[in-house]
C-alpha atoms as a PDB file:
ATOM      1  CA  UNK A   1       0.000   0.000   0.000  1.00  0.00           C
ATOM      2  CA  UNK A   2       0.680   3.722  -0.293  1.00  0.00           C
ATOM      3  CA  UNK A   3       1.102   5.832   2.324  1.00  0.00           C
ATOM      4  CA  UNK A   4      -2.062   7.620   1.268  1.00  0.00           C
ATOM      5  CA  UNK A   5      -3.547   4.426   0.449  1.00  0.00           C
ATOM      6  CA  UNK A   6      -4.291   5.667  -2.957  1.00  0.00           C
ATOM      7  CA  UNK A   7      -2.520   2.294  -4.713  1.00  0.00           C
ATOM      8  CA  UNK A   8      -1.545  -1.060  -3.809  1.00  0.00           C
ATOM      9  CA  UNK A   9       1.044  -3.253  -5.397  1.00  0.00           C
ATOM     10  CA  UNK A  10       1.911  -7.170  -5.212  1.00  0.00           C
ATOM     11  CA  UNK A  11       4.257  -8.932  -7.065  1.00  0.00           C
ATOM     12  CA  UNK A  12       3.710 -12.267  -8.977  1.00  0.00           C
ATOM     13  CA  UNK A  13       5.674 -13.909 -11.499  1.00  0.00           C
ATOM     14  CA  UNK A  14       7.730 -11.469 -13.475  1.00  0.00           C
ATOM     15  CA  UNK A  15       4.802  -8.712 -13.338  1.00  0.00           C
ATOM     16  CA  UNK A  16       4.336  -5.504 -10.415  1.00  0.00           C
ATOM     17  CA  UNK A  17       0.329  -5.230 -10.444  1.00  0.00           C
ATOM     18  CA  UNK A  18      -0.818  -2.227  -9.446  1.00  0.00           C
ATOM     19  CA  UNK A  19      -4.242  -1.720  -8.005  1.00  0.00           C
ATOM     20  CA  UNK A  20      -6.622   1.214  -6.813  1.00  0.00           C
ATOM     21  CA  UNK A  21      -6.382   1.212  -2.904  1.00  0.00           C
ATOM     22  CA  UNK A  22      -9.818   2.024  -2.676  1.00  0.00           C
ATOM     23  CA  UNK A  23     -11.165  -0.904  -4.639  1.00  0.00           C
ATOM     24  CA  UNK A  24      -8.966  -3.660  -4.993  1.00  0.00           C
ATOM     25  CA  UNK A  25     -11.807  -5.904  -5.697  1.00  0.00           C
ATOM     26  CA  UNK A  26     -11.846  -3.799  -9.209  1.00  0.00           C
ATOM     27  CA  UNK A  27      -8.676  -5.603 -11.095  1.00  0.00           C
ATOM     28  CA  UNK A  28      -5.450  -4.118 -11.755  1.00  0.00           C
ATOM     29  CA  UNK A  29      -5.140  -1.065 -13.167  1.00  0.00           C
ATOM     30  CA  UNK A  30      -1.426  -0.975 -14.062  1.00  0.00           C
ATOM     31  CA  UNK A  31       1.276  -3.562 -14.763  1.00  0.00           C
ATOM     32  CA  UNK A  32       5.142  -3.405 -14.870  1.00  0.00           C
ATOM     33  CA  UNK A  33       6.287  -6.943 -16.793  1.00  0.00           C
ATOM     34  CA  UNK A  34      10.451  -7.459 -15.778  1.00  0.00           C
ATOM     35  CA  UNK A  35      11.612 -10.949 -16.613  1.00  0.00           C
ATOM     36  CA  UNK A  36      13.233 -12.500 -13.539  1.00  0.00           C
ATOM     37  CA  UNK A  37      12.143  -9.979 -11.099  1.00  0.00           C
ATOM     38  CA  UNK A  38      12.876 -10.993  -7.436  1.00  0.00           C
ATOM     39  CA  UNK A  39      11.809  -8.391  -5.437  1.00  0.00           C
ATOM     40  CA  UNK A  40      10.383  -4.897  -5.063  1.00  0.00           C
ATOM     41  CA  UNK A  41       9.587  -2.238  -2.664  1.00  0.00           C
ATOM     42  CA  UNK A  42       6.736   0.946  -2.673  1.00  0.00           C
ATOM     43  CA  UNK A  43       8.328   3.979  -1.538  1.00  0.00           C
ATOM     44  CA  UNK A  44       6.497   6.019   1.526  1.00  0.00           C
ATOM     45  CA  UNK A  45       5.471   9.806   0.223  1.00  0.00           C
ATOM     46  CA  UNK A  46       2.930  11.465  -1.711  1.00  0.00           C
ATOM     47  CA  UNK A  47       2.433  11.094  -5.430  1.00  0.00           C
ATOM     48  CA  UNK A  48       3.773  10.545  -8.219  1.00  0.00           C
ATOM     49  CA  UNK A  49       4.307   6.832  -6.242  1.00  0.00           C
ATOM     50  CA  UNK A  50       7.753   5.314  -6.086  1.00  0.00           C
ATOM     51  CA  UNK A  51       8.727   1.705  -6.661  1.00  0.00           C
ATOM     52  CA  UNK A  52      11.819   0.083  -7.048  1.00  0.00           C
ATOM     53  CA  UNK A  53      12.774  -3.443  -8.641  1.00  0.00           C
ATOM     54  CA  UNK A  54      15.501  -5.982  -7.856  1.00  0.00           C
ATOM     55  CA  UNK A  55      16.700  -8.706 -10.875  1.00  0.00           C
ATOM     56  CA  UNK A  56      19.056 -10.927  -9.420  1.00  0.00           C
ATOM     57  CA  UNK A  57      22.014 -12.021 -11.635  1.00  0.00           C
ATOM     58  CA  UNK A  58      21.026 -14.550 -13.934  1.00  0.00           C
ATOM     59  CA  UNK A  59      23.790 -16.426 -16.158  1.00  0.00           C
ATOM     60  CA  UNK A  60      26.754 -13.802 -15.813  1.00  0.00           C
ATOM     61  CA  UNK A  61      24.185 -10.734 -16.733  1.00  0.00           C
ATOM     62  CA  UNK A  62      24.603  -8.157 -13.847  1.00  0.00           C
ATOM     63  CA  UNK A  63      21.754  -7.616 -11.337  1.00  0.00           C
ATOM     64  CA  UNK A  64      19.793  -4.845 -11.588  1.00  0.00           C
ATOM     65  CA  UNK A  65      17.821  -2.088  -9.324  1.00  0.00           C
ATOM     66  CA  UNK A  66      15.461   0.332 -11.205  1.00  0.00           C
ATOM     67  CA  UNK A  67      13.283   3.180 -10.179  1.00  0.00           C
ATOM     68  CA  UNK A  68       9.983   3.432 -11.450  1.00  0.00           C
ATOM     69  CA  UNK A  69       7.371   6.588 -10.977  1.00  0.00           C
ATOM     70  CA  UNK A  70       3.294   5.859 -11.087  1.00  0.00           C
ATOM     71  CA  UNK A  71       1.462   6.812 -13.076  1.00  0.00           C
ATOM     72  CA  UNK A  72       4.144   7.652 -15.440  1.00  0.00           C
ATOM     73  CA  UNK A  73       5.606   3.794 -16.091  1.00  0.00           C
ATOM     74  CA  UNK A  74       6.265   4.733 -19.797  1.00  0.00           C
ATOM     75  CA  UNK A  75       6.328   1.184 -21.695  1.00  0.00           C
ATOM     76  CA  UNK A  76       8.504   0.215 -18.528  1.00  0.00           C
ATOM     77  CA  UNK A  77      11.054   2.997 -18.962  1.00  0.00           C
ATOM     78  CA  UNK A  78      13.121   3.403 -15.309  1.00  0.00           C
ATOM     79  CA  UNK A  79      13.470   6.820 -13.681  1.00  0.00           C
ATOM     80  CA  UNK A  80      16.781   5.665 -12.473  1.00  0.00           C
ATOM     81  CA  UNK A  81      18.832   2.291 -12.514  1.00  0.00           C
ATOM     82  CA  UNK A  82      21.736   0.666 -10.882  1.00  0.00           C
ATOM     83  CA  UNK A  83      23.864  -2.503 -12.323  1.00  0.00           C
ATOM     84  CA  UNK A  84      26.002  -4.558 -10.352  1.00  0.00           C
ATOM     85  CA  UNK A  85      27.910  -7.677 -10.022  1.00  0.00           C
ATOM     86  CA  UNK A  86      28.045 -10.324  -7.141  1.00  0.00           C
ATOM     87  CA  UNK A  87      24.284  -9.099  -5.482  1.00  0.00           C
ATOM     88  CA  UNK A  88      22.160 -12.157  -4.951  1.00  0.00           C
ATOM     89  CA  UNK A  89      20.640 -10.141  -1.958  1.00  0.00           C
ATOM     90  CA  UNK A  90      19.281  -6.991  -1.716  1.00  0.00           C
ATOM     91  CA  UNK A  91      18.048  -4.617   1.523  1.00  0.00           C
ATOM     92  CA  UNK A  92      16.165  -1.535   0.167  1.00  0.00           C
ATOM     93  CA  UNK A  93      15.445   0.971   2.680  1.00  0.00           C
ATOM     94  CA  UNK A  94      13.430   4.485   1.422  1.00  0.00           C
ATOM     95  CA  UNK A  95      13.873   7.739   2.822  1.00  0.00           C
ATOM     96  CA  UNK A  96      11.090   8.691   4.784  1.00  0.00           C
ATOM     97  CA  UNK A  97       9.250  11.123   2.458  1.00  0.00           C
ATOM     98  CA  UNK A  98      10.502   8.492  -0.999  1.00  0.00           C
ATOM     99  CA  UNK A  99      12.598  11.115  -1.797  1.00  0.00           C
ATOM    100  CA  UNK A 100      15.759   8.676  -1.939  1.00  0.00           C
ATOM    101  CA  UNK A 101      16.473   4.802  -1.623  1.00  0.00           C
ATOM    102  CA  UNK A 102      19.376   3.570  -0.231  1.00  0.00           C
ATOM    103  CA  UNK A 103      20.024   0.197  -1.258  1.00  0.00           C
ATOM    104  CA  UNK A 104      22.489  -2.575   0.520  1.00  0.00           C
ATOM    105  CA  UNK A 105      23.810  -5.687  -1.983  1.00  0.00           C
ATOM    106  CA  UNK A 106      25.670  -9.125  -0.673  1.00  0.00           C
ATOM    107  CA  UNK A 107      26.045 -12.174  -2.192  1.00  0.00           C
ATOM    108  CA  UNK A 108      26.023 -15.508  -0.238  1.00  0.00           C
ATOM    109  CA  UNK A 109      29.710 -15.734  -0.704  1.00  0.00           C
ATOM    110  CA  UNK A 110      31.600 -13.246  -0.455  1.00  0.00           C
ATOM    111  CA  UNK A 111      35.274 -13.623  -1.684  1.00  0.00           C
ATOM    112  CA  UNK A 112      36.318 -10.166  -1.155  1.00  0.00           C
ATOM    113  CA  UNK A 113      35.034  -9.738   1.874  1.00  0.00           C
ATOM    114  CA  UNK A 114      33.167  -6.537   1.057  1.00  0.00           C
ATOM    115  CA  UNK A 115      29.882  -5.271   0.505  1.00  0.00           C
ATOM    116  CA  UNK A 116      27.889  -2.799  -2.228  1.00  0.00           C
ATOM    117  CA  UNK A 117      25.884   0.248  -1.000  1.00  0.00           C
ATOM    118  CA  UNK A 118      24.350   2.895  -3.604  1.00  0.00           C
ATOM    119  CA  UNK A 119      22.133   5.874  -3.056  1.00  0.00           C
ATOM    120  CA  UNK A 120      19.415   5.894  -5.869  1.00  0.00           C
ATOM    121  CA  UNK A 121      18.580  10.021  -5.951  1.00  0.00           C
ATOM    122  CA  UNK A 122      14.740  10.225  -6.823  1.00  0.00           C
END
């Protein structure tokens, strides 16, 4: 949910549904398709409504953390994207108004014995 309640989001199989807070019951109104798509967060704030993605790496391809505005998804076009190697874990963490995301990669082994932070600007 929003913080205003306005929209609601889930995530299923590749797809971000987006539906109207007030009447769920009504369908989805919006979808973001994203092959391999493990995980996603809505930000806190007023509108235009924040989400970010997280694709794992997948066969050598780097992972991936995009920044998506609604209602303005675009044909799927990010607002602002991040690519990195060794992330198979993610910990996104919003600013309190969704002004900014601060996002924490690992990887479940860890050679180098460090870790990935980034600050996604909104």
């Amino acid at each position: 949910w929003s913080s205003d309640e306005e929209i609601a989001a889930r995530m299923v199989t590749n797809t971000v549904h987006i539906f109207a807070g007030g009447d769920i019951g009504g369908g989805i109104v919006e979808r973001l398709q994203l092959k391999h798509i493990a995980q996603f967060s809505l930000a806190p704030g007023p509108p235009p409504y924040k989400f970010a993605t997280f694709q794992p790496e997948i066969k050598g391809a780097a992972a991936s953390v995009r920044m998506y505005h609604y209602p303005q998804l675009d044909e799927g076009q990010a607002v602002a994207a991040k690519s990195f190697f060794k992330a198979q874990n993610i910990n996104m963490q919003w600013e309190s108004q969704g002004r900014a995301l601060l996002v924490s990669a690992s990887s479940d082994v860890d050679e180098s014995g460090k870790t990935c932070a980034m600050l996604l600007p909104c």
